[in-house]
PDB file of N, CA and C in Angstrom:
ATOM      1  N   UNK A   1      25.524  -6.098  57.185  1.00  0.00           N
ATOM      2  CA  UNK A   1      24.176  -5.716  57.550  1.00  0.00           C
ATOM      3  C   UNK A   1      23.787  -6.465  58.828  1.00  0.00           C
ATOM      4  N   UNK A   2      23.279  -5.888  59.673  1.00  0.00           N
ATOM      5  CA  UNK A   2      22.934  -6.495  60.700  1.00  0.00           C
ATOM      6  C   UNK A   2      21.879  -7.367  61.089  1.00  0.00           C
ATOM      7  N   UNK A   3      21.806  -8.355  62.126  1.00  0.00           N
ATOM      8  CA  UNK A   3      20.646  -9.462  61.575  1.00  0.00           C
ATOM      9  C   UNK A   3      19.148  -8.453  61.968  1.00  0.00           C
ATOM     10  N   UNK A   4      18.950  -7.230  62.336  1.00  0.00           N
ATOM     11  CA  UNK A   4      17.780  -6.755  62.929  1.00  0.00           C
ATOM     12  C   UNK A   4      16.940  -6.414  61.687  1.00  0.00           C
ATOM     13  N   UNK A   5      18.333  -5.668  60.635  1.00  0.00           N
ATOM     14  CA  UNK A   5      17.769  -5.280  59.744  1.00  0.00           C
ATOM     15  C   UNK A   5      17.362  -6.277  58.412  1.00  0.00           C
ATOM     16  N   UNK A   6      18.448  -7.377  58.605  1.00  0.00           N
ATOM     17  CA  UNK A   6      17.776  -8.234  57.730  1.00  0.00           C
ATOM     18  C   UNK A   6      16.710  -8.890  57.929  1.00  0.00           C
ATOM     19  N   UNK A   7      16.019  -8.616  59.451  1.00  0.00           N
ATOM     20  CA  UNK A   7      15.009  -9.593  60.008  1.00  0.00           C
ATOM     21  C   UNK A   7      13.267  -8.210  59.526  1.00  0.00           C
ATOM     22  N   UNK A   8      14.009  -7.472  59.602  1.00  0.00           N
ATOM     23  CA  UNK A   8      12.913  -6.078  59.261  1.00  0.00           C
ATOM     24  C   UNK A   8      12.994  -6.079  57.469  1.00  0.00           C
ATOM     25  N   UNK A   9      13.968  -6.052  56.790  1.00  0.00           N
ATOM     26  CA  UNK A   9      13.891  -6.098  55.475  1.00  0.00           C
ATOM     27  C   UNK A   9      13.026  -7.291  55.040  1.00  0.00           C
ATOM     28  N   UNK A  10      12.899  -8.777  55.692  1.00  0.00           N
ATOM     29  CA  UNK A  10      12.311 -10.090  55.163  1.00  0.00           C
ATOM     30  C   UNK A  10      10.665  -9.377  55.702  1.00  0.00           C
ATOM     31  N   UNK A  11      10.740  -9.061  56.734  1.00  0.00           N
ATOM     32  CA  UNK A  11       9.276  -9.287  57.051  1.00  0.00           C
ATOM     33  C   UNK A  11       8.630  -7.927  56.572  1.00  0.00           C
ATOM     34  N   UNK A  12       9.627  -6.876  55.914  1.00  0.00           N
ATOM     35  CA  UNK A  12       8.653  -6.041  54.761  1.00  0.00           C
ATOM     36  C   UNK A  12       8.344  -6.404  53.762  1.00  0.00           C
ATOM     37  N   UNK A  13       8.961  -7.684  53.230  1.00  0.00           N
ATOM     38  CA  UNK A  13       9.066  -8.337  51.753  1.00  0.00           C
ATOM     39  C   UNK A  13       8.051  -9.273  51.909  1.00  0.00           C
ATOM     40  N   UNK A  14       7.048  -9.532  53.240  1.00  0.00           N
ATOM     41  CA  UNK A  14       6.467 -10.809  53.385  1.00  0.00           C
ATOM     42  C   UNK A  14       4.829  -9.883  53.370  1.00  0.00           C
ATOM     43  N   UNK A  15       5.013  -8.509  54.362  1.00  0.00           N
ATOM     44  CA  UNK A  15       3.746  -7.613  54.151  1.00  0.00           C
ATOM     45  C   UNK A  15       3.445  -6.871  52.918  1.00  0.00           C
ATOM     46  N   UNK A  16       4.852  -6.678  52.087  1.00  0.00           N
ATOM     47  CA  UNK A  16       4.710  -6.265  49.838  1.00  0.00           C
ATOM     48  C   UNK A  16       4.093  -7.248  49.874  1.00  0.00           C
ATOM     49  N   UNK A  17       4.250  -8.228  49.920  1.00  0.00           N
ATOM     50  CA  UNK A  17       3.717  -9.823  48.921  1.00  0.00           C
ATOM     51  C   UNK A  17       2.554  -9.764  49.165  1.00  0.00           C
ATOM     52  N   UNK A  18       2.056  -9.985  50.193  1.00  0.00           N
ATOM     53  CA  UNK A  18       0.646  -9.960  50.369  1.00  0.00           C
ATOM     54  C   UNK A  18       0.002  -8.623  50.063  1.00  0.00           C
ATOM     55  N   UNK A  19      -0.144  -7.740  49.989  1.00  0.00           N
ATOM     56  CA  UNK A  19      -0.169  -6.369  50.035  1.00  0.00           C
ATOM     57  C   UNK A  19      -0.253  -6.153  48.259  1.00  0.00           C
ATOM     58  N   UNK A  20       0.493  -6.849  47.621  1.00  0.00           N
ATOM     59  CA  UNK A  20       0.523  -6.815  45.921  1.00  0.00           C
ATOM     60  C   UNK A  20      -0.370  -7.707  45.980  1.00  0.00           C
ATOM     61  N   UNK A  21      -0.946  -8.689  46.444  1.00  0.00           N
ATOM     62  CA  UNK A  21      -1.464  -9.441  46.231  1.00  0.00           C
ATOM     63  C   UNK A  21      -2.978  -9.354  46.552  1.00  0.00           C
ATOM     64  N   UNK A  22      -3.157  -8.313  47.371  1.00  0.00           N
ATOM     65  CA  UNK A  22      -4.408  -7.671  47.911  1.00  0.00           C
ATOM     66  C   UNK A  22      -4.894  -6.634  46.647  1.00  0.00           C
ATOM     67  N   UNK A  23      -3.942  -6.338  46.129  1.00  0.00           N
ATOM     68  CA  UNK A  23      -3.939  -5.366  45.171  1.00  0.00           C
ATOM     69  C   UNK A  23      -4.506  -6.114  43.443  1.00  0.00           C
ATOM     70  N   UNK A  24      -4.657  -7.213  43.649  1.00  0.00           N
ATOM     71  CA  UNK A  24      -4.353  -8.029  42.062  1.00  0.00           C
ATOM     72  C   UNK A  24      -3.278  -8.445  41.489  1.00  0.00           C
ATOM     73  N   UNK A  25      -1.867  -8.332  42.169  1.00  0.00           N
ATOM     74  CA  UNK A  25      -0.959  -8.712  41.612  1.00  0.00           C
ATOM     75  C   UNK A  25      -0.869 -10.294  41.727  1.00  0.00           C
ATOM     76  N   UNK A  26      -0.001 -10.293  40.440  1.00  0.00           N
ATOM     77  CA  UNK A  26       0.163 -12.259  40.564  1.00  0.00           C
ATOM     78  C   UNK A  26       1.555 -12.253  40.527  1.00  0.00           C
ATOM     79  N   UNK A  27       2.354 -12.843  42.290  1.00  0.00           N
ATOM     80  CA  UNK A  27       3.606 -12.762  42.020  1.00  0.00           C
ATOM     81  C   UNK A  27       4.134 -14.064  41.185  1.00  0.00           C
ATOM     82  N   UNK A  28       4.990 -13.575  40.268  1.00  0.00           N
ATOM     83  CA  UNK A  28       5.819 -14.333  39.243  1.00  0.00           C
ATOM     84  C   UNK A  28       7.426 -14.747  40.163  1.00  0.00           C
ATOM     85  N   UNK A  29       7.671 -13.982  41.229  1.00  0.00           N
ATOM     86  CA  UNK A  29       9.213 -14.500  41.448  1.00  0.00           C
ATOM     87  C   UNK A  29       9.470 -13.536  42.641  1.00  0.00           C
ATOM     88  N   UNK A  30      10.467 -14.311  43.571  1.00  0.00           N
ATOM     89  CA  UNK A  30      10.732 -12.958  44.764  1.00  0.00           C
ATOM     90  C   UNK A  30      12.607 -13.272  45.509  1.00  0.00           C
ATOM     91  N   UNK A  31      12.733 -12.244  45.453  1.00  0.00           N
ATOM     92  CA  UNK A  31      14.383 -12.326  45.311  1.00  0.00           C
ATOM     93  C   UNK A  31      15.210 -13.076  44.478  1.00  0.00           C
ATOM     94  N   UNK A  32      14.737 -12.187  42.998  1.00  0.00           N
ATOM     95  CA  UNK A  32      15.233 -12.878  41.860  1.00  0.00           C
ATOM     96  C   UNK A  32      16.705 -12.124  41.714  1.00  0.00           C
ATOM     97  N   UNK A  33      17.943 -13.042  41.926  1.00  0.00           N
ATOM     98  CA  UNK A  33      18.828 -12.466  41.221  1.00  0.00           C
ATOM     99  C   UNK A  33      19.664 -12.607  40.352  1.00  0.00           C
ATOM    100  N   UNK A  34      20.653 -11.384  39.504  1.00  0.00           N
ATOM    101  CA  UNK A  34      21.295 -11.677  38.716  1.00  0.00           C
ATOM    102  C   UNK A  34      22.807 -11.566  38.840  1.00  0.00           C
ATOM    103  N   UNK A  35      23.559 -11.460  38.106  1.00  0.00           N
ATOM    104  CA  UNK A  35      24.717 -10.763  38.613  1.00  0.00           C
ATOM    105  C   UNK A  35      24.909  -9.304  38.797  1.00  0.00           C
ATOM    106  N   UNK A  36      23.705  -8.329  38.212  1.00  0.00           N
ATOM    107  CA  UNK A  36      23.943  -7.287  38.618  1.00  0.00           C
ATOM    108  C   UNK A  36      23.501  -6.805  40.548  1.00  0.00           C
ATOM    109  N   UNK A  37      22.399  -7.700  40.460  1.00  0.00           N
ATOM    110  CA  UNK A  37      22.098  -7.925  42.204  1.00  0.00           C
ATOM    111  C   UNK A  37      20.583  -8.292  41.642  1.00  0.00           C
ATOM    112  N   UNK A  38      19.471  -7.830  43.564  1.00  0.00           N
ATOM    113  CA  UNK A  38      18.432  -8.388  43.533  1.00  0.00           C
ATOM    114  C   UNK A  38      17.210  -7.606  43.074  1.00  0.00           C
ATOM    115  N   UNK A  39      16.038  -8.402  42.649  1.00  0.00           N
ATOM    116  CA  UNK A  39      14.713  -7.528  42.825  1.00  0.00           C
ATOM    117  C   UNK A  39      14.067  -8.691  43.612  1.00  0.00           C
ATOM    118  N   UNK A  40      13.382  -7.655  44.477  1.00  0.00           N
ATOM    119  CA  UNK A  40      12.485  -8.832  45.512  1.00  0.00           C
ATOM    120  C   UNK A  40      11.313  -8.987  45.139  1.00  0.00           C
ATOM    121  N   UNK A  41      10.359  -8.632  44.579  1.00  0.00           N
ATOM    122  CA  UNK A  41       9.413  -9.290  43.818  1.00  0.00           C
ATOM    123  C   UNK A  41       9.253  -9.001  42.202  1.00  0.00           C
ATOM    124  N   UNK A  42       8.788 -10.195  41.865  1.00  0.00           N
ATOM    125  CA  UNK A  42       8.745  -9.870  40.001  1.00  0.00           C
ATOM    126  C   UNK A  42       7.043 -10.315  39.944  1.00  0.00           C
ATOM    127  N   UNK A  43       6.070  -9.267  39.904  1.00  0.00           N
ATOM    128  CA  UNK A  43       4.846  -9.502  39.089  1.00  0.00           C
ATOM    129  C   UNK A  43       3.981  -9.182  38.115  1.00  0.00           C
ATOM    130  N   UNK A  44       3.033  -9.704  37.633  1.00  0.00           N
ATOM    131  CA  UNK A  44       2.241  -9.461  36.734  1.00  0.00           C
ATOM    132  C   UNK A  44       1.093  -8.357  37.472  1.00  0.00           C
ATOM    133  N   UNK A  45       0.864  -7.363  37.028  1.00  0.00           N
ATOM    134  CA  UNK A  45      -0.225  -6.084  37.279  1.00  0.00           C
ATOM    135  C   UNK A  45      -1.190  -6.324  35.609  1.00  0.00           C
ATOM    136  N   UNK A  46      -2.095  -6.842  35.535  1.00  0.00           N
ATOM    137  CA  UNK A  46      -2.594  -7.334  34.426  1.00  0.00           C
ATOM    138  C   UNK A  46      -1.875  -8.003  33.392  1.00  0.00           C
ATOM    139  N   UNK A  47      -1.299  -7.064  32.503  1.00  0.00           N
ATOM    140  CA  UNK A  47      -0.559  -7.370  31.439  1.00  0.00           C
ATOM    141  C   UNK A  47       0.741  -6.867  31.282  1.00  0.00           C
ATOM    142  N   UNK A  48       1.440  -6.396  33.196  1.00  0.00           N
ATOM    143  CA  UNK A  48       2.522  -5.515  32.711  1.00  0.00           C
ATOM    144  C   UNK A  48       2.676  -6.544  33.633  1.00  0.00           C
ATOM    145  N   UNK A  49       4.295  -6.166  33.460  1.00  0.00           N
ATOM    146  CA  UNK A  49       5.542  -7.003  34.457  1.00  0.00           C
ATOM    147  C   UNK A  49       6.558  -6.279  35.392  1.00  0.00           C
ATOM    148  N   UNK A  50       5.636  -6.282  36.560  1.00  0.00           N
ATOM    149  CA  UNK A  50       6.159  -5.334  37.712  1.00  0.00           C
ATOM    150  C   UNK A  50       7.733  -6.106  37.826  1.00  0.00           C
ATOM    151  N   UNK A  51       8.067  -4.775  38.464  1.00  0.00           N
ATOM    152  CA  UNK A  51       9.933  -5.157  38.881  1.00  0.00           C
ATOM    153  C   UNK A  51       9.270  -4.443  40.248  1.00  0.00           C
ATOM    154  N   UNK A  52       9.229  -4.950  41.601  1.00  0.00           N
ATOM    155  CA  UNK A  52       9.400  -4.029  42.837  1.00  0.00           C
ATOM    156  C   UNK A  52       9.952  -4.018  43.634  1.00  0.00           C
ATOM    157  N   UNK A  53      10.073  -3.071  44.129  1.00  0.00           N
ATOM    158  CA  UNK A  53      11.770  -2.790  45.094  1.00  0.00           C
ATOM    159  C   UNK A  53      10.505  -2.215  46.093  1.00  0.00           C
ATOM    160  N   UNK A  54      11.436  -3.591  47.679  1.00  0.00           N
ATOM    161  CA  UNK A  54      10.629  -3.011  49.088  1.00  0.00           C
ATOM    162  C   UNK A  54      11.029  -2.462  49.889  1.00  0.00           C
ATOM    163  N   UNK A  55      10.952  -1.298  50.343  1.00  0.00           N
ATOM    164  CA  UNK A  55      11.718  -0.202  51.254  1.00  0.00           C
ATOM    165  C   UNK A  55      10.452  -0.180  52.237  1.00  0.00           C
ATOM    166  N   UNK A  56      11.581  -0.655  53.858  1.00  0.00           N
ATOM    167  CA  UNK A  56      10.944  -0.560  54.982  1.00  0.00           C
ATOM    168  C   UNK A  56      12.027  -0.117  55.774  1.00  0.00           C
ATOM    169  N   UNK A  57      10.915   1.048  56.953  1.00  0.00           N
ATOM    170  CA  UNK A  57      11.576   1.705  58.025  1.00  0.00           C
ATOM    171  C   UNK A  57      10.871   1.631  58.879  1.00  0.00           C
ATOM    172  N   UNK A  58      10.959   1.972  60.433  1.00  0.00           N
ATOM    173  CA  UNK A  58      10.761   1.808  61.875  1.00  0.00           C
ATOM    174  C   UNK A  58      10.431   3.431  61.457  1.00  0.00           C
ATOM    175  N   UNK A  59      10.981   4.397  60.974  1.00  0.00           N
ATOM    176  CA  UNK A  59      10.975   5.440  61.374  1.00  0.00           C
ATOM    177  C   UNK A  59      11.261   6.543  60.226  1.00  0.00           C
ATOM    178  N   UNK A  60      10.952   7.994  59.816  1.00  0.00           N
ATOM    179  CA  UNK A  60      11.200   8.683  58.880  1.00  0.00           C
ATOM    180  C   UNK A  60      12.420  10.297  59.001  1.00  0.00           C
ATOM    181  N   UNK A  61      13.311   9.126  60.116  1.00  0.00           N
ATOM    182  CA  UNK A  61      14.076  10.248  60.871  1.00  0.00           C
ATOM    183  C   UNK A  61      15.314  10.166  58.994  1.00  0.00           C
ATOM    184  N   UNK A  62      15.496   9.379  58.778  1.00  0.00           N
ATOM    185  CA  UNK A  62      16.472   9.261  57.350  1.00  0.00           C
ATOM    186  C   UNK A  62      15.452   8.960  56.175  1.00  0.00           C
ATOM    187  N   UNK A  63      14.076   9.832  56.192  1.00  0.00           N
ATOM    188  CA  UNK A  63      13.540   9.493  54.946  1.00  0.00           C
ATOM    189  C   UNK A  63      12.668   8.802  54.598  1.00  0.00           C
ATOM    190  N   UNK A  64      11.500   8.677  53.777  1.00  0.00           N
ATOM    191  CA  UNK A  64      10.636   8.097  53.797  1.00  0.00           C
ATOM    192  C   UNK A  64      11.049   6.845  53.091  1.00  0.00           C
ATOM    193  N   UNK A  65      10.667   5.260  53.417  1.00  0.00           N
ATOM    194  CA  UNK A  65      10.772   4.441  52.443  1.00  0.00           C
ATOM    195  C   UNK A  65      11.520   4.774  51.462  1.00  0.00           C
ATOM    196  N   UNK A  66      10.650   4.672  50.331  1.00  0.00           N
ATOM    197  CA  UNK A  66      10.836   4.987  48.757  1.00  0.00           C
ATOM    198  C   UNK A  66      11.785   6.064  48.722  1.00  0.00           C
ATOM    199  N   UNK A  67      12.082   6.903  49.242  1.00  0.00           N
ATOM    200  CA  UNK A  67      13.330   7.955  48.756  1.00  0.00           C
ATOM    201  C   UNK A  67      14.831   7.239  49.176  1.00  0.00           C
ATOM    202  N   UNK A  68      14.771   5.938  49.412  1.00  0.00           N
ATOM    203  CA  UNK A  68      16.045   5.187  49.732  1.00  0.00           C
ATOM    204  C   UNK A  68      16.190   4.511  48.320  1.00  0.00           C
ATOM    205  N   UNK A  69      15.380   4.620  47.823  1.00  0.00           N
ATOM    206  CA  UNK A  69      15.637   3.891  46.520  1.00  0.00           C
ATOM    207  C   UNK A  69      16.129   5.053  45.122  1.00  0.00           C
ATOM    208  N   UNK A  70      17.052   5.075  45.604  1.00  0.00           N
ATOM    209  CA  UNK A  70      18.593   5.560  44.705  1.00  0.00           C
ATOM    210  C   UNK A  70      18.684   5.720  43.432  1.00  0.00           C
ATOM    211  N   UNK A  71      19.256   6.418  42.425  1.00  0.00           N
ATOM    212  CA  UNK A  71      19.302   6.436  41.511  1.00  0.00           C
ATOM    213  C   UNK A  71      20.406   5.223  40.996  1.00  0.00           C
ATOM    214  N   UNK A  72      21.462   5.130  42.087  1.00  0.00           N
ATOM    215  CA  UNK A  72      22.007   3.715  41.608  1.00  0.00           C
ATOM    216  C   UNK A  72      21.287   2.593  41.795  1.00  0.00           C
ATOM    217  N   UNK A  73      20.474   2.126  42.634  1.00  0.00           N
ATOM    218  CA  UNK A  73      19.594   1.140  43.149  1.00  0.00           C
ATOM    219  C   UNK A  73      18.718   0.942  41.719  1.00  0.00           C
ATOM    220  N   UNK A  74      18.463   2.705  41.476  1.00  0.00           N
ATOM    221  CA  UNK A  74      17.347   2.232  40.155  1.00  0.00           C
ATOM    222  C   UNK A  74      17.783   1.312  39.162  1.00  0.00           C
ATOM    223  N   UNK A  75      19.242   2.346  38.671  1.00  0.00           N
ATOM    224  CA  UNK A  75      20.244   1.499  37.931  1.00  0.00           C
ATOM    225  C   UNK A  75      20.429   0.259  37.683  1.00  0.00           C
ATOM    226  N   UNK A  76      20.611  -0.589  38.869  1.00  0.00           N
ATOM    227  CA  UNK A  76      20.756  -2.038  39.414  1.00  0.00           C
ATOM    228  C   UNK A  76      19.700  -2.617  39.120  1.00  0.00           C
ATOM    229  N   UNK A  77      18.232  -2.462  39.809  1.00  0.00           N
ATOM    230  CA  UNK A  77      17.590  -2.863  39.341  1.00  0.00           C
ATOM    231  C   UNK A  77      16.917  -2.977  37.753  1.00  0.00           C
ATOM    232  N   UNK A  78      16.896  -2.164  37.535  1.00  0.00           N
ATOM    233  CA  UNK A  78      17.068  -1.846  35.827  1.00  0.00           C
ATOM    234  C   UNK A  78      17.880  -2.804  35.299  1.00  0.00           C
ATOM    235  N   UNK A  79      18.833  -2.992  35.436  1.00  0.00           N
ATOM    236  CA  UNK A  79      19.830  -3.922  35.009  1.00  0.00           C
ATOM    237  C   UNK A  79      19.313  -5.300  35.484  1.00  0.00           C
ATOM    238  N   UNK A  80      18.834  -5.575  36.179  1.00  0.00           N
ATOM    239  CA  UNK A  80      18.547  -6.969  36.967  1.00  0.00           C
ATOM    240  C   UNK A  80      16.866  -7.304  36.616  1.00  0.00           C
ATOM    241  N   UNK A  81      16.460  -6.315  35.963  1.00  0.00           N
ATOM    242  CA  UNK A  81      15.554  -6.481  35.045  1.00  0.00           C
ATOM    243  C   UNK A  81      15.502  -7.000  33.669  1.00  0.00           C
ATOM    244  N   UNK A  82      16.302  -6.258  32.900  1.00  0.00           N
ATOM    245  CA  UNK A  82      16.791  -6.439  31.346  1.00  0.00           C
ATOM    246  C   UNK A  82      17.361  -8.069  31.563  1.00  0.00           C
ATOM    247  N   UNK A  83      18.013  -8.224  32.665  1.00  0.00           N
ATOM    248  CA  UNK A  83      18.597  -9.736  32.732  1.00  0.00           C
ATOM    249  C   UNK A  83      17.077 -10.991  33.073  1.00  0.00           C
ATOM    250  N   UNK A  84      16.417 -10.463  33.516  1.00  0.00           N
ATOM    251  CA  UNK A  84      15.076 -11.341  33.909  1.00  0.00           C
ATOM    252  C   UNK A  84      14.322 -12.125  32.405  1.00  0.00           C
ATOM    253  N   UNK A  85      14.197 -10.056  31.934  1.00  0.00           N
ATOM    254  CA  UNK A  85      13.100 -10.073  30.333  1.00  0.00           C
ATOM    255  C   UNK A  85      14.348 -10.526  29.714  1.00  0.00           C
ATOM    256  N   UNK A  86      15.560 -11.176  29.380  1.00  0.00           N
ATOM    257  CA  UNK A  86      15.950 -11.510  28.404  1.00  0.00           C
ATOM    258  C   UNK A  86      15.863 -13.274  28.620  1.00  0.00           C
ATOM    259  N   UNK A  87      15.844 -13.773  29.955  1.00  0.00           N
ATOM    260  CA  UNK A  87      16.386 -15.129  30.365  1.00  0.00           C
ATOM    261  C   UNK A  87      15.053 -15.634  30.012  1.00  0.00           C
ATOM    262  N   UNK A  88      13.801 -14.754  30.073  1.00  0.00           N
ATOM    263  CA  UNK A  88      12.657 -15.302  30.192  1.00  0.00           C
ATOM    264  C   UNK A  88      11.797 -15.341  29.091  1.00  0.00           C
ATOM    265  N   UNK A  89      12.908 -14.707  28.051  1.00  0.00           N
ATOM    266  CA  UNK A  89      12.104 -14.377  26.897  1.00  0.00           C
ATOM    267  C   UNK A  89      10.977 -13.517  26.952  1.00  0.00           C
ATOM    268  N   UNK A  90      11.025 -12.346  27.705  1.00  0.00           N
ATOM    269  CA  UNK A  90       9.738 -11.595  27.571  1.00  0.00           C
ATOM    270  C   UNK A  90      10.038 -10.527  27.021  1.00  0.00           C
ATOM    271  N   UNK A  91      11.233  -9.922  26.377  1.00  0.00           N
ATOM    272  CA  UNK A  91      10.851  -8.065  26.128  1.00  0.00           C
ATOM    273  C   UNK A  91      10.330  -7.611  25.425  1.00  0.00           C
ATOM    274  N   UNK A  92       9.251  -8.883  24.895  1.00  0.00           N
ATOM    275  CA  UNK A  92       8.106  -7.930  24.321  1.00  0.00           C
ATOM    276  C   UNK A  92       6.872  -7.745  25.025  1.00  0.00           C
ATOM    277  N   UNK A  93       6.867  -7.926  26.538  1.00  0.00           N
ATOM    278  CA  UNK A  93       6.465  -7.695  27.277  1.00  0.00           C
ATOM    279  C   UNK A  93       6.141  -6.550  27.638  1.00  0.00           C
ATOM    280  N   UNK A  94       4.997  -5.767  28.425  1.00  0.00           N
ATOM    281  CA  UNK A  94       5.074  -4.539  28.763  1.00  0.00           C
ATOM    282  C   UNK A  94       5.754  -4.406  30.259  1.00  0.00           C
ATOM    283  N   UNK A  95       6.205  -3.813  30.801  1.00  0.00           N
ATOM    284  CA  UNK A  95       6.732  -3.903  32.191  1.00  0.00           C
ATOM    285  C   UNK A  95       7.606  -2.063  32.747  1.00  0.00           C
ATOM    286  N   UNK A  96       7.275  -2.469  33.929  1.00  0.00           N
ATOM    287  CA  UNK A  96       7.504  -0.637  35.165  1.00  0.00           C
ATOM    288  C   UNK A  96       8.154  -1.052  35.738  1.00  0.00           C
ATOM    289  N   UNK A  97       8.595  -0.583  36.902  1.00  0.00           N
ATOM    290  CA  UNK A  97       8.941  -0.355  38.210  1.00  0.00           C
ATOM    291  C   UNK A  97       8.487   0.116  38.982  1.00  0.00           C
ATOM    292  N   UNK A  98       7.583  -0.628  40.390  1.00  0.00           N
ATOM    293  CA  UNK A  98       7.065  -0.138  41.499  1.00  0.00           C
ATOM    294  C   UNK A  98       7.691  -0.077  42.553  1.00  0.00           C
ATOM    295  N   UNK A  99       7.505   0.989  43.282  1.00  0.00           N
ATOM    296  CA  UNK A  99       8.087   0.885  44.859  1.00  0.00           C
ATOM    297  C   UNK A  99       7.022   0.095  45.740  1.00  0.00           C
ATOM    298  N   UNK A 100       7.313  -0.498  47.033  1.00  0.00           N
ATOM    299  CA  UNK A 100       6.175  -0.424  47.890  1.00  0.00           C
ATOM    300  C   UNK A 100       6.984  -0.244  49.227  1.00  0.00           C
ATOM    301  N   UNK A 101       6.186   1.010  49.553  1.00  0.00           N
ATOM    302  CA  UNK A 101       7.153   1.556  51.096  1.00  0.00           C
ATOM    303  C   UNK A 101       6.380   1.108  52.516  1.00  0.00           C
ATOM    304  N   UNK A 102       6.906   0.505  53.035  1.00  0.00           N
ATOM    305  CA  UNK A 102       6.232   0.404  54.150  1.00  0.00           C
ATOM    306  C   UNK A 102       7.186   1.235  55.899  1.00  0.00           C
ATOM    307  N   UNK A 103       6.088   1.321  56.359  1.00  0.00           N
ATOM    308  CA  UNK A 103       6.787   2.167  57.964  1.00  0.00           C
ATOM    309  C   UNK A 103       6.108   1.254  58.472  1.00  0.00           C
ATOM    310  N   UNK A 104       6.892   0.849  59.660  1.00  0.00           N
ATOM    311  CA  UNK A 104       6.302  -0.055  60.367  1.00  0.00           C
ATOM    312  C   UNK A 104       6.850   0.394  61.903  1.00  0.00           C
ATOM    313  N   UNK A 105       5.443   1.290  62.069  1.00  0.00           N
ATOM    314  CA  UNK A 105       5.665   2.025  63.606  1.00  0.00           C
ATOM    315  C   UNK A 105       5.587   0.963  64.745  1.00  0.00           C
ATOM    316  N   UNK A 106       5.181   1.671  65.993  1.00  0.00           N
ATOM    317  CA  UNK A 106       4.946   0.366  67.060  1.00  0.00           C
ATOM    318  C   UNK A 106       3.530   0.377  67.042  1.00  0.00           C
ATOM    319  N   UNK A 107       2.628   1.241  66.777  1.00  0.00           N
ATOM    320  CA  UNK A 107       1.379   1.098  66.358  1.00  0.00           C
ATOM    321  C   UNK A 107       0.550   0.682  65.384  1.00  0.00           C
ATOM    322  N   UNK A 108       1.355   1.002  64.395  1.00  0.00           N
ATOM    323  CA  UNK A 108       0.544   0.413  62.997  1.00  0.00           C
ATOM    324  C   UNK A 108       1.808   0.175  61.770  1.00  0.00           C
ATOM    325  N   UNK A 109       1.466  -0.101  60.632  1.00  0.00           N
ATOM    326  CA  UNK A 109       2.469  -0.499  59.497  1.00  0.00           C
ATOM    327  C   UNK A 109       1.371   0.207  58.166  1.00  0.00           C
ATOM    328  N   UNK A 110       1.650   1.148  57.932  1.00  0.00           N
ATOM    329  CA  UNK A 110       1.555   2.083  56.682  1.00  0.00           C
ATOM    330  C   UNK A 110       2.506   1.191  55.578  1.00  0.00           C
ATOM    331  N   UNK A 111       1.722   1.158  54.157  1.00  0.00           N
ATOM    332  CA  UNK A 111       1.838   0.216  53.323  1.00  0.00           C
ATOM    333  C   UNK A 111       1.710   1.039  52.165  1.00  0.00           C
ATOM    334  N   UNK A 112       2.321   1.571  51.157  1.00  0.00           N
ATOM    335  CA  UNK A 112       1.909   2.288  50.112  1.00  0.00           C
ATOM    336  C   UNK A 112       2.752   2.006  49.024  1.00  0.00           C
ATOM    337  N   UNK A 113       2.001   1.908  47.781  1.00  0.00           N
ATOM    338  CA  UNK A 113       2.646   1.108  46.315  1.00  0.00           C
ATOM    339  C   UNK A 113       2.398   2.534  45.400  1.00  0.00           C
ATOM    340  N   UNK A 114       4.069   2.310  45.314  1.00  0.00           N
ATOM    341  CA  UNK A 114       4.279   3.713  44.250  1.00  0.00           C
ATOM    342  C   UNK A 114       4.396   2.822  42.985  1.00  0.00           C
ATOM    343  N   UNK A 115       3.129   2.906  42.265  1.00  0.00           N
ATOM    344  CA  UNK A 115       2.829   2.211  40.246  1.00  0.00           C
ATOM    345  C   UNK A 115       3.718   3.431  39.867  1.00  0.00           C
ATOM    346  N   UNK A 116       5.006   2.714  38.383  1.00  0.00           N
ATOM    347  CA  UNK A 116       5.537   3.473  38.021  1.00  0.00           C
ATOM    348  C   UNK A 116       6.369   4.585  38.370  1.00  0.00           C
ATOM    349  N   UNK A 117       7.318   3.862  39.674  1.00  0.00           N
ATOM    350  CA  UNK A 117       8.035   5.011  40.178  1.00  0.00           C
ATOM    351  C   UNK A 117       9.356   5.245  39.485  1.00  0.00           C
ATOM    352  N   UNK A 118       9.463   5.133  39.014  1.00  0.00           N
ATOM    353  CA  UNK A 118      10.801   5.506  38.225  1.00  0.00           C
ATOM    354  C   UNK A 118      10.897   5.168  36.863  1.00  0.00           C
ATOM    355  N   UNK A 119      11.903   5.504  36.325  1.00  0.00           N
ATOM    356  CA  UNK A 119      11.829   5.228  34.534  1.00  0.00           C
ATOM    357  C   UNK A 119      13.449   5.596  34.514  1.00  0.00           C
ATOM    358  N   UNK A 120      13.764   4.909  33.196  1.00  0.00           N
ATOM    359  CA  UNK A 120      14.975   4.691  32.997  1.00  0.00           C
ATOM    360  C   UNK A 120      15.405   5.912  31.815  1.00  0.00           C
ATOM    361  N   UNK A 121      16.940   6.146  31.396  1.00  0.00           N
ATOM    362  CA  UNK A 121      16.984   7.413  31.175  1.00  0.00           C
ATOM    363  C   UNK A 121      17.450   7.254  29.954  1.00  0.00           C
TER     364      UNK A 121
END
C-alpha cells in the first residue's frame, strides 16, 4: 500500500472519530486487532457496540466509500468482532456494524455514517 494512501486512510480515521463523536458516540477502541485483521473504531451508540469500518476516497471514479466495503471485508470484520465480544466478555451485549464514508474532495470532505450497514448471514 502506498504511503499516500496510508496517509489518506489515517486522516479519514481521525475525521470518523471525531465525526462519531459529534454524533454521541463514545469511542471504546480504534484499530483494534485480531488475528482475523482490523476494525478501526469500536464504540458505544447508547447501549449498542458499534464495530466501524472507515472508507475514504479523493474521488467516486471506483465507487462510493461504503461500496468498498466487501462482502469479504464484512466477513473479516465480523470475525474481528466475535473476537473483541468474546475477549471482552460482552456478547451479551447489543452491537451492529456501521460504515462511515467519507470523500474528501479539494473543496470540501462529505462525511456520512451508514447505522447498521450490514448484517451477518
Amino acid at each position: 500500500m502506498s504511503k499516500e494512501r496510508i496517509r489518506l486512510g489515517k486522516c479519514g480515521e481521525e475525521v470518523a472519530a471525531d465525526f462519531l463523536k459529534e454524533q454521541g458516540y463514545k469511542i471504546l477502541a480504534r484499530n483494534y486487532k485480531s488475528h482475523f485483521g482490523e476494525i478501526d473504531i469500536i464504540a458505544w451508540d447508547k447501549d449498542t457496540l458499534c464495530f466501524v469500518e472507515v472508507k475514504t476516497r479523493r474521488s467516486q471514479r471506483f465507487g462510493t466509500p461504503q461500496e468498498a466495503v466487501t462482502v469479504s471485508k464484512q466477513r473479516q470484520i465480523a470475525r474481528s468482532a466475535l473476537s473483541f465480544l468474546k475477549e471482552k466478555a460482552l456478547l451479551n451485549k447489543k452491537a451492529r456494524f456501521d460504515v462511515v464514508s467519507i470523500l474528501s474532495l479539494k473543496d470540501e470532505t462529505k462525511r456520512e455514517l451508514i447505522k447498521d450497514a450490514f448484517e451477518l448471514e
